[in-house]
C-alpha atoms as a PDB file:
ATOM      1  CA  UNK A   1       0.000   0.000   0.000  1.00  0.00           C
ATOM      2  CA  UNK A   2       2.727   2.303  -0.039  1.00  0.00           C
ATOM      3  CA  UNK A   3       1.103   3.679  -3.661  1.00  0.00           C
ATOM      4  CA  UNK A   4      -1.274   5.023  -1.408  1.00  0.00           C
ATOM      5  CA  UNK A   5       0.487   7.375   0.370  1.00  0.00           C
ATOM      6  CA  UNK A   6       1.239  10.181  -1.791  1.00  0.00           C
ATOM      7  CA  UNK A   7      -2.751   9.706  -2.729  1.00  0.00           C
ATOM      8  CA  UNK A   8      -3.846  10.533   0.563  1.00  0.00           C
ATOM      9  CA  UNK A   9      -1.099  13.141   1.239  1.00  0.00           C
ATOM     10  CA  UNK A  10      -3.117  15.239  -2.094  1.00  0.00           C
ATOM     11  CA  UNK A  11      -6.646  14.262  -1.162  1.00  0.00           C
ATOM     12  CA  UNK A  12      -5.932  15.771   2.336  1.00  0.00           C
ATOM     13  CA  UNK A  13      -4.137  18.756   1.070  1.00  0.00           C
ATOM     14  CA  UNK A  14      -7.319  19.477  -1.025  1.00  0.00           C
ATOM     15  CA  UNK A  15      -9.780  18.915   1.729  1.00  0.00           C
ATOM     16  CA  UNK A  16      -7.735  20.888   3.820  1.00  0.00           C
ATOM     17  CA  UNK A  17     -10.022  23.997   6.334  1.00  0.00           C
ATOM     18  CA  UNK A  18     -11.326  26.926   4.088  1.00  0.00           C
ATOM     19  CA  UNK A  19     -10.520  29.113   7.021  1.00  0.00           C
ATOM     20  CA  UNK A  20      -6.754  28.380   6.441  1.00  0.00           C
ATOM     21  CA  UNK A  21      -7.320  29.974   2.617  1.00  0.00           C
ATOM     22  CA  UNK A  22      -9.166  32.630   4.041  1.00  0.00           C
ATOM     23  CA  UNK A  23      -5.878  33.471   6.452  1.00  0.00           C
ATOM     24  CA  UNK A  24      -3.912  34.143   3.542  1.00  0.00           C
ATOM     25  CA  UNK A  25      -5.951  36.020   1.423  1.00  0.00           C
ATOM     26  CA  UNK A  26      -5.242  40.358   1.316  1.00  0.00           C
ATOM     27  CA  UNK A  27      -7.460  42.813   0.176  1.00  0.00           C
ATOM     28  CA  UNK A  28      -6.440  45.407  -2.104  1.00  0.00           C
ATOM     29  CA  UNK A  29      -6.084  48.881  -0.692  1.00  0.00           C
ATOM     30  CA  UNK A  30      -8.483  51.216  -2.048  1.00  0.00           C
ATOM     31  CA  UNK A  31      -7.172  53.188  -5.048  1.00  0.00           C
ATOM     32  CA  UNK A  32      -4.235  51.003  -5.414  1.00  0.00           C
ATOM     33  CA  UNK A  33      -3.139  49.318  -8.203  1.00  0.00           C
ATOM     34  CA  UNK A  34      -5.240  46.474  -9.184  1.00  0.00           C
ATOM     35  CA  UNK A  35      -4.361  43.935 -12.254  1.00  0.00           C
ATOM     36  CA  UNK A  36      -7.076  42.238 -13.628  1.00  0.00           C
ATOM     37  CA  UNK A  37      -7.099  39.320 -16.113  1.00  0.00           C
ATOM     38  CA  UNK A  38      -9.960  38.772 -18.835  1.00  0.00           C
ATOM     39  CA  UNK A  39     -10.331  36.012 -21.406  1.00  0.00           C
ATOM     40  CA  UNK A  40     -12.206  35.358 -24.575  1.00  0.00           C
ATOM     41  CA  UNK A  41     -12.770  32.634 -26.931  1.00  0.00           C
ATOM     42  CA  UNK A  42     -14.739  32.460 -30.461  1.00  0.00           C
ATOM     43  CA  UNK A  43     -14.996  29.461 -32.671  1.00  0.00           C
ATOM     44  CA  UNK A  44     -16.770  29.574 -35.450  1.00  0.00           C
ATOM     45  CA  UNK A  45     -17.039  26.270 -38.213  1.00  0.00           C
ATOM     46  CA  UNK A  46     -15.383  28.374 -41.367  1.00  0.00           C
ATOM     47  CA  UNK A  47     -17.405  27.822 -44.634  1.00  0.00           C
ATOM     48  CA  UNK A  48     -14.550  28.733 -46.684  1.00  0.00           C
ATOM     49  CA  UNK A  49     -10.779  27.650 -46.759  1.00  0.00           C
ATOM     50  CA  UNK A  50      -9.734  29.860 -49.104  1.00  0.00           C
ATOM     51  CA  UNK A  51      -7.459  32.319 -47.904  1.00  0.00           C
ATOM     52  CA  UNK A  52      -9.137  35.658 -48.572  1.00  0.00           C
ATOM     53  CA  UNK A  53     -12.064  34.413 -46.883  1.00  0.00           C
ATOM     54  CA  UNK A  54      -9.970  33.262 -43.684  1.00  0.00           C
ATOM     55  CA  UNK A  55      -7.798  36.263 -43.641  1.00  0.00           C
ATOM     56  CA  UNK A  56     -11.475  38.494 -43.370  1.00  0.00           C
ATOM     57  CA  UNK A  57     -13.038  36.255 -40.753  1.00  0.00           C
ATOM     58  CA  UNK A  58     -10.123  36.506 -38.736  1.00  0.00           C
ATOM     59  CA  UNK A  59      -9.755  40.017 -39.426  1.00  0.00           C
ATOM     60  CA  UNK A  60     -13.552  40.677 -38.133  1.00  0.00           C
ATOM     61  CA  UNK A  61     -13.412  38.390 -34.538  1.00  0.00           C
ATOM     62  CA  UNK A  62      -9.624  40.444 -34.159  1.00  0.00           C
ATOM     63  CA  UNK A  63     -11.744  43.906 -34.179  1.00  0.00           C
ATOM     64  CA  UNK A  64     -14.586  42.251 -32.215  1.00  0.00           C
ATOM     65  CA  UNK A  65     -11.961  41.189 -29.543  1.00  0.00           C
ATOM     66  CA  UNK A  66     -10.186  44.766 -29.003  1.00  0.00           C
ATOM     67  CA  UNK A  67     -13.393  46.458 -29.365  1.00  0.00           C
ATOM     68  CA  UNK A  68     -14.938  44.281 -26.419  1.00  0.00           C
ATOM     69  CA  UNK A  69     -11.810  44.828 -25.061  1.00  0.00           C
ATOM     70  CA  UNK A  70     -12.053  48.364 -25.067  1.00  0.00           C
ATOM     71  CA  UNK A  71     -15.582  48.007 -23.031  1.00  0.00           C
ATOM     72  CA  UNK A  72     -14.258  46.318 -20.175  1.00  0.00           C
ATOM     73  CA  UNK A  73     -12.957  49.362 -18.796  1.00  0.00           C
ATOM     74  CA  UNK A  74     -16.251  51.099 -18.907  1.00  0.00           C
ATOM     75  CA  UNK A  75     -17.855  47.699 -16.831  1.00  0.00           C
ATOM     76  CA  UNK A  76     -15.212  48.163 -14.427  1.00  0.00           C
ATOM     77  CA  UNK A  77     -15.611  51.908 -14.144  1.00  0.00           C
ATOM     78  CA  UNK A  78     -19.345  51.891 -13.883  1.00  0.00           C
ATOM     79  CA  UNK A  79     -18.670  48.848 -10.806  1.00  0.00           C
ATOM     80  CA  UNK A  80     -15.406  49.083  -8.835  1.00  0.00           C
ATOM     81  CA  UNK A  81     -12.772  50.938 -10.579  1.00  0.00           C
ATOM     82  CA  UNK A  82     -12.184  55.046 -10.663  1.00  0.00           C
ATOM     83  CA  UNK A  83      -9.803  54.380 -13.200  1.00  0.00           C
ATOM     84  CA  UNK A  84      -8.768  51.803 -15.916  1.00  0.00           C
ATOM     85  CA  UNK A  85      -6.349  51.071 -18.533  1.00  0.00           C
ATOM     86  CA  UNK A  86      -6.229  48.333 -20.772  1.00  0.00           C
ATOM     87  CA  UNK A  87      -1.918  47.644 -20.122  1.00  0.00           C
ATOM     88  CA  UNK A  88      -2.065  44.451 -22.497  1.00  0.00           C
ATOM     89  CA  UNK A  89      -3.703  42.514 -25.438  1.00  0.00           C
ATOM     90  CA  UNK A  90      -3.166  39.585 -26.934  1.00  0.00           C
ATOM     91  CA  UNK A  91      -4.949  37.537 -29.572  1.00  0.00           C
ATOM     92  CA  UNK A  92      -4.045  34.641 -31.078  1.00  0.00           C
ATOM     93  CA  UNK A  93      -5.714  32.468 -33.977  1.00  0.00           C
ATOM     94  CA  UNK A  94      -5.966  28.707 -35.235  1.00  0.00           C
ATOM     95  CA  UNK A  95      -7.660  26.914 -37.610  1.00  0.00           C
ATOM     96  CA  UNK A  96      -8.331  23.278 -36.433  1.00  0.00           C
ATOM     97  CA  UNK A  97      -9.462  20.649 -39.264  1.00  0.00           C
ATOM     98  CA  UNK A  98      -9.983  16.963 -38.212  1.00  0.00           C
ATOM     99  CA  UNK A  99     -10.843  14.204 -40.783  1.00  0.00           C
ATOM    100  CA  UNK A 100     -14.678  13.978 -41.315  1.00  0.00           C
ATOM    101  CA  UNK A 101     -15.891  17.617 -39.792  1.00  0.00           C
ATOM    102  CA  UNK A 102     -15.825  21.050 -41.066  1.00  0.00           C
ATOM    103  CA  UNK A 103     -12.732  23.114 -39.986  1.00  0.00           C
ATOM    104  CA  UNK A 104     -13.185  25.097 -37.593  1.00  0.00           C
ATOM    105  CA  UNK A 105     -11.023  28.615 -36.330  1.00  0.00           C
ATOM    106  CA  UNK A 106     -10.373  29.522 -33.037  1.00  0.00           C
ATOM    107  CA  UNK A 107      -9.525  33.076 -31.603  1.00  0.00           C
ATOM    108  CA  UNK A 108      -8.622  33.311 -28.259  1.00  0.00           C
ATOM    109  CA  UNK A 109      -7.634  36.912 -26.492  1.00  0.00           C
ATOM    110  CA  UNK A 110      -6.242  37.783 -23.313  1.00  0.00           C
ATOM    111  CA  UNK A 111      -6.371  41.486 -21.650  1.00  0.00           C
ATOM    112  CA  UNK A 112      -4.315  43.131 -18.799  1.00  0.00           C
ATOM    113  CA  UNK A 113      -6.242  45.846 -17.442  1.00  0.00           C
ATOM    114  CA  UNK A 114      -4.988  47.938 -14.552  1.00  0.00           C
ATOM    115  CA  UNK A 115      -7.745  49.358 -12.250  1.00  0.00           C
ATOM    116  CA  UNK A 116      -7.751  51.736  -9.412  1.00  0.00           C
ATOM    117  CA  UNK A 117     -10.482  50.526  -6.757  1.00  0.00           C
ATOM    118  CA  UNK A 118     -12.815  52.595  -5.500  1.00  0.00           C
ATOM    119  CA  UNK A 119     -12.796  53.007  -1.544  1.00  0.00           C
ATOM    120  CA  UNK A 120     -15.206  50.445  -0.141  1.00  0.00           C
ATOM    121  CA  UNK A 121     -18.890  51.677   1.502  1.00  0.00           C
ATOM    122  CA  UNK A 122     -18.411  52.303   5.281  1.00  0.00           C
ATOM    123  CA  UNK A 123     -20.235  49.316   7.219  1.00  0.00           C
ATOM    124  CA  UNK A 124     -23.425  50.473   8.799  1.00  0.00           C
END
């Protein structure tokens, strides 16, 4: 049974007490610095391989991606943030085609933004 060991060491580390998570979490001070992570995915089945055609649906979810991009600030100002900046974008694209199904493209982005929180409500 020694197999067993190192099975049990994991399955107790990830039952572990929620209060001992809780100890090491630290809240942001207010107006500080905040970086904040946000992810997006499109796939669409493409209809047409032919270059031209991929370069303009890729082209079109690209825009799509910055411009939602470009909103997340306003969600985050209209919510928690006095101020926002989108710090950095990226966006990549693949075109997956498996034997027997249409091919498909993927576009994936990732966003920095930094935020400055607004002070939290005083507790009544």
């Amino acid at each position: 049974m020694p197999h067993l060991k190192p099975a049990l060491l994991v399955l107790a580390a990830l039952t572990a007490s929620p209060a001992f998570a809780d100890d090491l979490t630290v809240a942001a001070p207010p107006g500080g610095p905040v970086a904040v992570n946000v992810s997006y995915a499109i796939n669409e089945t493409i209809l047409s391989t032919e270059p031209e055609a991929l370069a303009a649906l890729d082209s079109t979810h690209r825009k799509t991606l910055m411009l939602r991009a470009e909103g997340e600030c306003a969600e985050f100002l209209a919510t928690i943030a006095t101020d926002c900046a989108v710090s950095g974008i990226s966006i990549s694209t693949q075109v997956n085609s498996y034997p027997g199904q249409p091919p498909t493209l993927y576009v994936n982005s990732n966003v920095t933004l930094q935020i400055a929180l607004r002070d939290a409500p005083a507790a009544p």
